[in-house]
Protein backbone atom coordinates (compact mmCIF):
# COMPACT_ATOMS: atom_id res chain seq x y z
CA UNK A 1 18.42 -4.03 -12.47
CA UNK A 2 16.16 -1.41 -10.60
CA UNK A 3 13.61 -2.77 -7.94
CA UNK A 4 9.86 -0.69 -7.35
CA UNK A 5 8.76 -1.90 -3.90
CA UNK A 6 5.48 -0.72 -2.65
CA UNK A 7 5.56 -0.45 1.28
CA UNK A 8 9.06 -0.06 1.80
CA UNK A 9 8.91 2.95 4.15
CA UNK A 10 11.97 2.71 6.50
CA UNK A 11 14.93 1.29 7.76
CA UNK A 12 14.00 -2.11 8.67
CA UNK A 13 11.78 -2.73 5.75
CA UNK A 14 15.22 -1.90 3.70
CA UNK A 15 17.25 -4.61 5.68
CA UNK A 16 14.13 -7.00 4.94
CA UNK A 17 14.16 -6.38 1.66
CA UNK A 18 17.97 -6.63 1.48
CA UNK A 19 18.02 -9.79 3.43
CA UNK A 20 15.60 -11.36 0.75
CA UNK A 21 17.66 -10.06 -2.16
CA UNK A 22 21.00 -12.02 -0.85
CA UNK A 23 18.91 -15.31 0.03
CA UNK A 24 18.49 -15.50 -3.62
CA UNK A 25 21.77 -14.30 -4.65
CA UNK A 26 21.46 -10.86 -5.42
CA UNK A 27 23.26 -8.03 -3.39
CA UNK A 28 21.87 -4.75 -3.09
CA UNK A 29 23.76 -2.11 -5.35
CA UNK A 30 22.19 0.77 -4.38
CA UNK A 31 18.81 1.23 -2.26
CA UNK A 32 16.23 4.08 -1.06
CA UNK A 33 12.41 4.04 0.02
CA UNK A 34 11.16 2.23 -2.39
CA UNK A 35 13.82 1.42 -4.62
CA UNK A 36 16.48 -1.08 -5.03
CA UNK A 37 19.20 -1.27 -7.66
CA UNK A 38 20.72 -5.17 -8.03
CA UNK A 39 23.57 -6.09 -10.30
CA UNK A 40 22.58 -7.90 -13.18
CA UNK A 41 19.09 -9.76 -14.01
CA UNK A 42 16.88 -11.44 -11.99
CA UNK A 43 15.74 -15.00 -13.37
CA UNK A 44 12.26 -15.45 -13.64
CA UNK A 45 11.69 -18.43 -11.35
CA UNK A 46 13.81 -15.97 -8.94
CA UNK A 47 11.79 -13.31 -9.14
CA UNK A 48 8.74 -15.58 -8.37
CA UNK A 49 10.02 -16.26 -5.12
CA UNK A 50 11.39 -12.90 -4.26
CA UNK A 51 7.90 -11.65 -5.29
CA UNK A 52 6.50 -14.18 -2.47
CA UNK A 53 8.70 -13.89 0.30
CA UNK A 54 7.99 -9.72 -0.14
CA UNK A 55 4.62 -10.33 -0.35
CA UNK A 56 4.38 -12.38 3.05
CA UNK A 57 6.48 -9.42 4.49
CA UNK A 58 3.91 -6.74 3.47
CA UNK A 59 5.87 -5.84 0.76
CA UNK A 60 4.75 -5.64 -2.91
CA UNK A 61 7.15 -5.38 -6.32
CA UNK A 62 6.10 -2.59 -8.35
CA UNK A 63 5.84 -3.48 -12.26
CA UNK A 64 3.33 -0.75 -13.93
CA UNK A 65 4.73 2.66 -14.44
CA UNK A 66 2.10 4.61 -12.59
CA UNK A 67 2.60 2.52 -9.64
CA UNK A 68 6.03 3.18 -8.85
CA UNK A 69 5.02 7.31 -9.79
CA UNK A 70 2.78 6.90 -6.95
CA UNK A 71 5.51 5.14 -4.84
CA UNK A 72 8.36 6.86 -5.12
CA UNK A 73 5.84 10.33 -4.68
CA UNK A 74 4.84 8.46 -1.17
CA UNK A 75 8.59 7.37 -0.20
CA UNK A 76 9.96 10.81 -1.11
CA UNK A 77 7.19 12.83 1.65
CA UNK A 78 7.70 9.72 3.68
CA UNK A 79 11.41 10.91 3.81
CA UNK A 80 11.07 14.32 3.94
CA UNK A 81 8.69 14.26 6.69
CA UNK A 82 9.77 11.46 9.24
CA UNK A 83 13.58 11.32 8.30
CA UNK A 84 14.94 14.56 7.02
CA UNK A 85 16.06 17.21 9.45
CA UNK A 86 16.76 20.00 6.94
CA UNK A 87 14.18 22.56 5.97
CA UNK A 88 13.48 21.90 2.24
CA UNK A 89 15.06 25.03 0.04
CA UNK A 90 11.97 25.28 -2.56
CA UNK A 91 8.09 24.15 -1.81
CA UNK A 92 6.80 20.87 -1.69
CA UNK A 93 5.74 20.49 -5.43
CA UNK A 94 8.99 21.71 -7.06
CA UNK A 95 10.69 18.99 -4.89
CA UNK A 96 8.35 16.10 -6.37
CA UNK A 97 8.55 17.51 -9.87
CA UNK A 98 12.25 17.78 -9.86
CA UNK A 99 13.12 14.12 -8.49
CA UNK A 100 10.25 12.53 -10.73
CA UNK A 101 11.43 15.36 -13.56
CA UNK A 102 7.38 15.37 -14.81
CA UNK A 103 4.98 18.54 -13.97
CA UNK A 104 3.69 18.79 -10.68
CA UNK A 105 0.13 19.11 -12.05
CA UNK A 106 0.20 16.03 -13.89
CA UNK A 107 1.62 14.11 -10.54
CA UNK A 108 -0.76 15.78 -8.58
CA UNK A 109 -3.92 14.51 -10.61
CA UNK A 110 -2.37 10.77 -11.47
CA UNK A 111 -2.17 10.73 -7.42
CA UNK A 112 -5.15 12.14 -6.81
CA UNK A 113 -7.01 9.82 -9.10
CA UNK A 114 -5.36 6.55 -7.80
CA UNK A 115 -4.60 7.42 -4.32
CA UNK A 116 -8.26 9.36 -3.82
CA UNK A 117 -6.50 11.91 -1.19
CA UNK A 118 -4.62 14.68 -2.80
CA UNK A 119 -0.46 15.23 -2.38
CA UNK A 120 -1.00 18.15 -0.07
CA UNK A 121 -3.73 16.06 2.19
CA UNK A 122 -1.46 13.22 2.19
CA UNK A 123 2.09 15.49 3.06
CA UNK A 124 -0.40 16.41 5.96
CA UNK A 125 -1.02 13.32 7.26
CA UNK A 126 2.23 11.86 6.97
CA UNK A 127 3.58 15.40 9.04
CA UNK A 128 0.46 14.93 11.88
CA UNK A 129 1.69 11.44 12.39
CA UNK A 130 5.32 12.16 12.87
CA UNK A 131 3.52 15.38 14.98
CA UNK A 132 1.39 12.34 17.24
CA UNK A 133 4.94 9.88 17.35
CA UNK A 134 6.94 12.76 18.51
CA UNK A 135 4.51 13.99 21.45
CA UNK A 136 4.25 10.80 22.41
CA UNK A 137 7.77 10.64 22.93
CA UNK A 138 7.54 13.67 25.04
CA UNK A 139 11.29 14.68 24.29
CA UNK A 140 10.14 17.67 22.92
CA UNK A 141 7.98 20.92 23.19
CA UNK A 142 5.06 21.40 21.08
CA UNK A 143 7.08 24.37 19.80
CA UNK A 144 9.96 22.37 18.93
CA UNK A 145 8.34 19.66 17.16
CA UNK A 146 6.57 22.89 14.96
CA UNK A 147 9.87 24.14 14.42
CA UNK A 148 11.11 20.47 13.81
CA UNK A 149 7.88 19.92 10.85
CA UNK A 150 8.67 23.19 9.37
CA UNK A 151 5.45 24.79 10.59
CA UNK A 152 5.89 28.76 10.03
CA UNK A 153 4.15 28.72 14.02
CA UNK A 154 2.80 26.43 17.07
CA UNK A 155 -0.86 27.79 16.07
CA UNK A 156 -0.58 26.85 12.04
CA UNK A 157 0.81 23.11 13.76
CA UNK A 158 -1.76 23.19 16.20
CA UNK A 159 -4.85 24.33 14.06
CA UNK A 160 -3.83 21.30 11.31
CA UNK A 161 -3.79 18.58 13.97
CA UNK A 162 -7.09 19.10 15.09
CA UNK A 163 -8.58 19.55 12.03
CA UNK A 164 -6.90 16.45 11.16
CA UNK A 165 -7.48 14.50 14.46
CA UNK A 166 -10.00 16.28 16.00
CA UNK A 167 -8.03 16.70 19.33
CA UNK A 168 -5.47 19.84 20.63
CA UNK A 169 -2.04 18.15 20.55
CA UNK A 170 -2.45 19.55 24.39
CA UNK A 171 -5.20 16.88 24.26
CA UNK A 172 -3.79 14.46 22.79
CA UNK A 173 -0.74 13.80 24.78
CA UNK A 174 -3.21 13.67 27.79
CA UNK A 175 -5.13 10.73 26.05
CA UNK A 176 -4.42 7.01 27.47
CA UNK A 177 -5.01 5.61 24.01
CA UNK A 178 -2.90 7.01 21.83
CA UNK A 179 -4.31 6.50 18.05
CA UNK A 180 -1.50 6.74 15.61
CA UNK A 181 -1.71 5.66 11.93
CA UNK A 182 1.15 3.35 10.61
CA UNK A 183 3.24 5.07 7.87
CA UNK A 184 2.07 2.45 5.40
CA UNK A 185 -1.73 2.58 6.60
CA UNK A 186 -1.80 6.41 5.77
């Protein structure tokens, strides 16, 4: 049985979700962002209380079909952007089409319509706030973490975070208050 989980966005929220699925008796098969595979059914009166015990974890099942589109469209840039370290080999819309196997155009409006932000707007929000968590790390130069986001150049990184923030990543990493998003607030 396949799991939609709205909010499931990294590597602890997996092991909470996992940890929930073997109090009622149900090991994890398989699991990504957003998704777990189970073997066999889930009772009803089981799924009731896995349904509360996500919820009072942030964490929401997924039952209508446009739902988990939007998920698993949020998990897979969610991925790509904070946890990949390969360049992607084709653009950003031929990757969603291909893993949700639907035209990009259609995705594109059904996210637009629900999420009120468009793919590309969100894609570059989720890469500013891996851009903010990474210079506040200071591990790395600015051209580094551009080479790191797959920015073609420091300027096309730099110009897109302060459209998007309104500060110079220079800036930025100067400020005492750092404002970062979290992944599931974005």
């Amino acid at each position: 049985m396949k799991l939609y989980i709205k909010n499931m966005v990294c590597s602890r929220c997996e092991m909470a979700v996992k940890a929930e699925l073997e109090k009622i008796g149900h090991p994890v098969v398989s699991m990504t962002l957003g998704e777990v595979e189970v073997s066999g059914d889930i009772e009803k009166s089981e799924m009731q209380l896995l349904t509360n015990n996500l919820n009072l974890l942030g964490f929401e099942l997924l039952d209508d079909k446009v739902s988990k589109i939007i998920e698993r469209i949020k998990n897979l840039i969610v991925d790509l952007v904070h946890y990949k370290t390969e360049k992607l080999k084709t653009n950003l819309s031929n990757y969603l089409a291909e893993d949700l196997q639907q035209d990009y155009n259609s995705l594109s409006n059904l996210f637009s319509e629900m999420e009120g932000i468009t793919i590309e707007h969100y894609f570059i929000a989720q890469k500013i706030e891996r851009a903010k968590e990474l210079l506040i790390y200071n591990e790395l130069t600015l051209s580094e973490i551009a080479f790191q986001l797959n920015y073609s150049n420091v300027a096309h990184l730099s110009n897109q975070f302060k459209k998007t923030t309104g500060f110079t990543p220079t800036h930025f990493k100067k400020l005492k208050d750092k404002k970062r998003i979290q992944i599931d607030d974005l």
